[in-house]
C-alpha atoms as a PDB file:
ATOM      1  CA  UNK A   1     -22.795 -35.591  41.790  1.00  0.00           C
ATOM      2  CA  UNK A   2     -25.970 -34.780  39.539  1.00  0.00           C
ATOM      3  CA  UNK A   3     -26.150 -31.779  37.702  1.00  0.00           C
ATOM      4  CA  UNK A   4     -28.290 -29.288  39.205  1.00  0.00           C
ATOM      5  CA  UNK A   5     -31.087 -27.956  36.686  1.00  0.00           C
ATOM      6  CA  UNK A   6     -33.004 -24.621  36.532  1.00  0.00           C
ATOM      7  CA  UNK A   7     -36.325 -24.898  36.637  1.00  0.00           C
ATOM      8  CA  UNK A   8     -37.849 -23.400  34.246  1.00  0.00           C
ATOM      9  CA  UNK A   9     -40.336 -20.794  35.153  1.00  0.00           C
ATOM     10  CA  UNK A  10     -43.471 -18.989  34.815  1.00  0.00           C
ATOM     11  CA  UNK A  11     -43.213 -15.715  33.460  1.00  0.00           C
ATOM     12  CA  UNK A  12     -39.874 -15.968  31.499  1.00  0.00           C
ATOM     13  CA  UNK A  13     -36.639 -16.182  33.949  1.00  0.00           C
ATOM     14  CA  UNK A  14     -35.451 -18.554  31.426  1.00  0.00           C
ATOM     15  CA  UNK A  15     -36.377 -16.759  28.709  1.00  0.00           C
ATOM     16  CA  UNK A  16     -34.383 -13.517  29.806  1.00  0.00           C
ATOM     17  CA  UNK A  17     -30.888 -15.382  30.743  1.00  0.00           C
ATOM     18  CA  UNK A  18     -31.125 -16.909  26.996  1.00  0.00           C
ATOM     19  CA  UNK A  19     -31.541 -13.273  25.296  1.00  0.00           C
ATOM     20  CA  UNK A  20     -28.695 -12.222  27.760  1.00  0.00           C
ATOM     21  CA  UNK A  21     -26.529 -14.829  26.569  1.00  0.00           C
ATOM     22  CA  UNK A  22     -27.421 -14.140  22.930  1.00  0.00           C
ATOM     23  CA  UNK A  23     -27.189 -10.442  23.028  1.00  0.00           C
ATOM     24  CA  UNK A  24     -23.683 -10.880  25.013  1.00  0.00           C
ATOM     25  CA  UNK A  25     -22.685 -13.618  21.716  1.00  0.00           C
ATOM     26  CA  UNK A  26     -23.704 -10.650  19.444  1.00  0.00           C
ATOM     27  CA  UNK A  27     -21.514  -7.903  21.490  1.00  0.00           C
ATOM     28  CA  UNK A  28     -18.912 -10.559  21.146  1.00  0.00           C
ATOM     29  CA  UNK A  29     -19.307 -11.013  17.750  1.00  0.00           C
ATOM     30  CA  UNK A  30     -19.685  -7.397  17.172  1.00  0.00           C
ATOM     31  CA  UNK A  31     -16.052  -6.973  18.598  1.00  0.00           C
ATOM     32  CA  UNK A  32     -14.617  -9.410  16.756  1.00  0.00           C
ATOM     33  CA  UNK A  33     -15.847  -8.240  13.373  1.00  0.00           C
ATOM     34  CA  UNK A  34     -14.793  -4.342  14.424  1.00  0.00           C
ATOM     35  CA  UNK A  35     -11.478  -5.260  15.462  1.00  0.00           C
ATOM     36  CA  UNK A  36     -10.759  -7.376  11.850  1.00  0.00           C
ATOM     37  CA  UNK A  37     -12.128  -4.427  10.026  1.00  0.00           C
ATOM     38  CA  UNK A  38     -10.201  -1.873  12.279  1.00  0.00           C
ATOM     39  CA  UNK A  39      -6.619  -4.672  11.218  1.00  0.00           C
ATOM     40  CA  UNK A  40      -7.437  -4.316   7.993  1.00  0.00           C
ATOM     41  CA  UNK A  41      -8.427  -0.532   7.661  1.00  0.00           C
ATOM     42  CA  UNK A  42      -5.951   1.236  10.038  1.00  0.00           C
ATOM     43  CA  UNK A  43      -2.677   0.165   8.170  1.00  0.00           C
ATOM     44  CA  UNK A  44      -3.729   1.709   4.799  1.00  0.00           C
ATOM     45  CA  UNK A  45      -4.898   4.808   6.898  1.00  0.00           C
ATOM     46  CA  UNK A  46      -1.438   4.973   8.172  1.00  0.00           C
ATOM     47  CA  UNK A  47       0.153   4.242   5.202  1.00  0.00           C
ATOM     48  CA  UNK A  48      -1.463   6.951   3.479  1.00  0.00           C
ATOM     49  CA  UNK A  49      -0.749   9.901   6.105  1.00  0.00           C
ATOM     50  CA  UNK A  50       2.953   8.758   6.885  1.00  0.00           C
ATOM     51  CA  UNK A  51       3.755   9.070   3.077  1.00  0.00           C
ATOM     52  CA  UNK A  52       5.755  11.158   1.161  1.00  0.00           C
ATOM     53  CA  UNK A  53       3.996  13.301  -1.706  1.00  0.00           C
ATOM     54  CA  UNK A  54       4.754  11.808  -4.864  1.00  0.00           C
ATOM     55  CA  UNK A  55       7.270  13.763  -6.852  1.00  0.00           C
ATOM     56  CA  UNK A  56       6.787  13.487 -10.781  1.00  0.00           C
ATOM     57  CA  UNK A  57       9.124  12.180 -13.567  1.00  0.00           C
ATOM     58  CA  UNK A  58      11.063  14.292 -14.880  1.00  0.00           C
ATOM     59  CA  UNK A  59      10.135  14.737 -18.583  1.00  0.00           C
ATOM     60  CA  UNK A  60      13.613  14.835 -20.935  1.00  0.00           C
ATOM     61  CA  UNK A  61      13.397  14.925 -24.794  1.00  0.00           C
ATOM     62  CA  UNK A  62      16.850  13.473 -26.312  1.00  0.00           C
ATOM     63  CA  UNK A  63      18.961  16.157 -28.029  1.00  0.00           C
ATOM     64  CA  UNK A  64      20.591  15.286 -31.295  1.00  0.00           C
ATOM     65  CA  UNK A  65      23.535  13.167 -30.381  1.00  0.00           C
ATOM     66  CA  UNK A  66      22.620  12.696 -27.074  1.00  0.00           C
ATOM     67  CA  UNK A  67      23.225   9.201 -25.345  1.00  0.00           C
ATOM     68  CA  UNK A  68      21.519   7.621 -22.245  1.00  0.00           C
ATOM     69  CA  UNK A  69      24.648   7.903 -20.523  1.00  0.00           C
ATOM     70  CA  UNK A  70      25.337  11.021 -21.019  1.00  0.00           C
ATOM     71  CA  UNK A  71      21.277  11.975 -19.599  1.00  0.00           C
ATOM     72  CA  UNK A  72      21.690   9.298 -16.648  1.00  0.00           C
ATOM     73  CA  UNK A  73      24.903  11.632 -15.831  1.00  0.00           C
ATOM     74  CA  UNK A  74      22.720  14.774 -16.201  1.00  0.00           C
ATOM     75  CA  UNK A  75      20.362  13.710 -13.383  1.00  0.00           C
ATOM     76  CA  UNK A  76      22.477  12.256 -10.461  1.00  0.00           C
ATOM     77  CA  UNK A  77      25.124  12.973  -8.411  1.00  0.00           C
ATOM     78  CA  UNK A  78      27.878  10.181  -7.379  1.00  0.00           C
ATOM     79  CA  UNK A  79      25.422   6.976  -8.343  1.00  0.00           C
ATOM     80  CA  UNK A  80      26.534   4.127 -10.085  1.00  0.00           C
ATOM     81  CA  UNK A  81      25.917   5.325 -14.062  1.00  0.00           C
ATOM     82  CA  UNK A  82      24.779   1.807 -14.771  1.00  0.00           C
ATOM     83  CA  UNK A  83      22.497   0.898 -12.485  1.00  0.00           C
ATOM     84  CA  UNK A  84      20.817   4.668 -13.215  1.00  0.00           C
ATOM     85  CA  UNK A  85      20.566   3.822 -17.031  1.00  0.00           C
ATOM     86  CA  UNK A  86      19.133   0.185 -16.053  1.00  0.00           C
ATOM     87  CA  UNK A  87      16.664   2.617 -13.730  1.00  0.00           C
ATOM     88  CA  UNK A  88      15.467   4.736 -16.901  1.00  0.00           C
ATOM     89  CA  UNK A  89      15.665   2.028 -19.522  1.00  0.00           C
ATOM     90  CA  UNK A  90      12.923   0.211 -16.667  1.00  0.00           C
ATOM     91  CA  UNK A  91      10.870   3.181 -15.545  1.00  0.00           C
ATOM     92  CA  UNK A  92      10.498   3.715 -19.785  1.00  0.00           C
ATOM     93  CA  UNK A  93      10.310   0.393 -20.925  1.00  0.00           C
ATOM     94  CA  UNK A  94      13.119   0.399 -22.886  1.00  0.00           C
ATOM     95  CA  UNK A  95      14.538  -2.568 -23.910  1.00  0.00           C
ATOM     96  CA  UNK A  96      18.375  -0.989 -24.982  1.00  0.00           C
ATOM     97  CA  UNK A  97      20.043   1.721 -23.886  1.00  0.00           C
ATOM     98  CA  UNK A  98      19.437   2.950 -27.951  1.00  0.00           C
ATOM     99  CA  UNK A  99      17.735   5.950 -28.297  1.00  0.00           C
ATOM    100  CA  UNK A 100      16.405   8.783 -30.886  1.00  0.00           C
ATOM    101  CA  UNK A 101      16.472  12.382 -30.986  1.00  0.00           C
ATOM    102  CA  UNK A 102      13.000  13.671 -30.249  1.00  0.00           C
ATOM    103  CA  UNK A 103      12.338  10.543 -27.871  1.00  0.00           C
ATOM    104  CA  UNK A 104      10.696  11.731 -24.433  1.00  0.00           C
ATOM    105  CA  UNK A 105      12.282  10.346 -21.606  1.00  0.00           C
ATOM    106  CA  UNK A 106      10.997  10.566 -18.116  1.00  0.00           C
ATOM    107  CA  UNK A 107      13.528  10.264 -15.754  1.00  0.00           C
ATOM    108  CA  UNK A 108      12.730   8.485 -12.537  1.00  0.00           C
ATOM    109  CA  UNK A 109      11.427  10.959  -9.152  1.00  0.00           C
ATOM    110  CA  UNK A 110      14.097   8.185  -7.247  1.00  0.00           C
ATOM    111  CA  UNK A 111      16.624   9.161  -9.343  1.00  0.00           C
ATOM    112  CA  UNK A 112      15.900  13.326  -8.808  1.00  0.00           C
ATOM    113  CA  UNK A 113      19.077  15.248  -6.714  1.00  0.00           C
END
């Protein structure tokens, strides 16, 4: 069996199936490109809607005789005291649970009752 070739003709017949199949190549590629930019785009989208409003830090300035412990207390209810003070000392940057009087604090919006 030979393959069976188009003439071409006169007046364009060829000329209007190639356009067809290059202006179907561009709706194709025009799909594919919207769809990657709709993968990438929709999840911030949703991210963004679905999400909580950020609460802010609580701002605490340490009290004469005051201890981290004692301000970790202040703030929670029931939580494990340690792993709240290892919370502050990170959220502040602290590198010991040492701290001054006069020091600003801010306490943690995922630690907040």
């Amino acid at each position: 069996m030979e393959a069976v070739r188009q003439p071409v003709l006169a007046g364009g017949r060829h000329r209007t199936r190639r356009r067809r199949r290059l202006r179907a190549r561009a709706r194709r590629l025009l799909t594919v490109l919207l769809l990657a930019a709709a993968l990438v785009t929709v999840p911030r989208v949703v991210s963004t809607l679905s999400s909580t409003p950020e609460v802010p830090a609580i701002i605490h300035v340490v009290a004469e005789g005051e201890t981290l412990w004692e301000i970790a207390d202040r703030y929670t209810d029931g939580q494990d005291l340690r792993q709240v003070v290892a919370a502050i000392q990170k959220y502040n940057g602290l590198t010991s649970p040492v701290i001054r009087p006069g020091q600003v604090l801010e306490i943690p919006p995922s630690l907040h009752r």
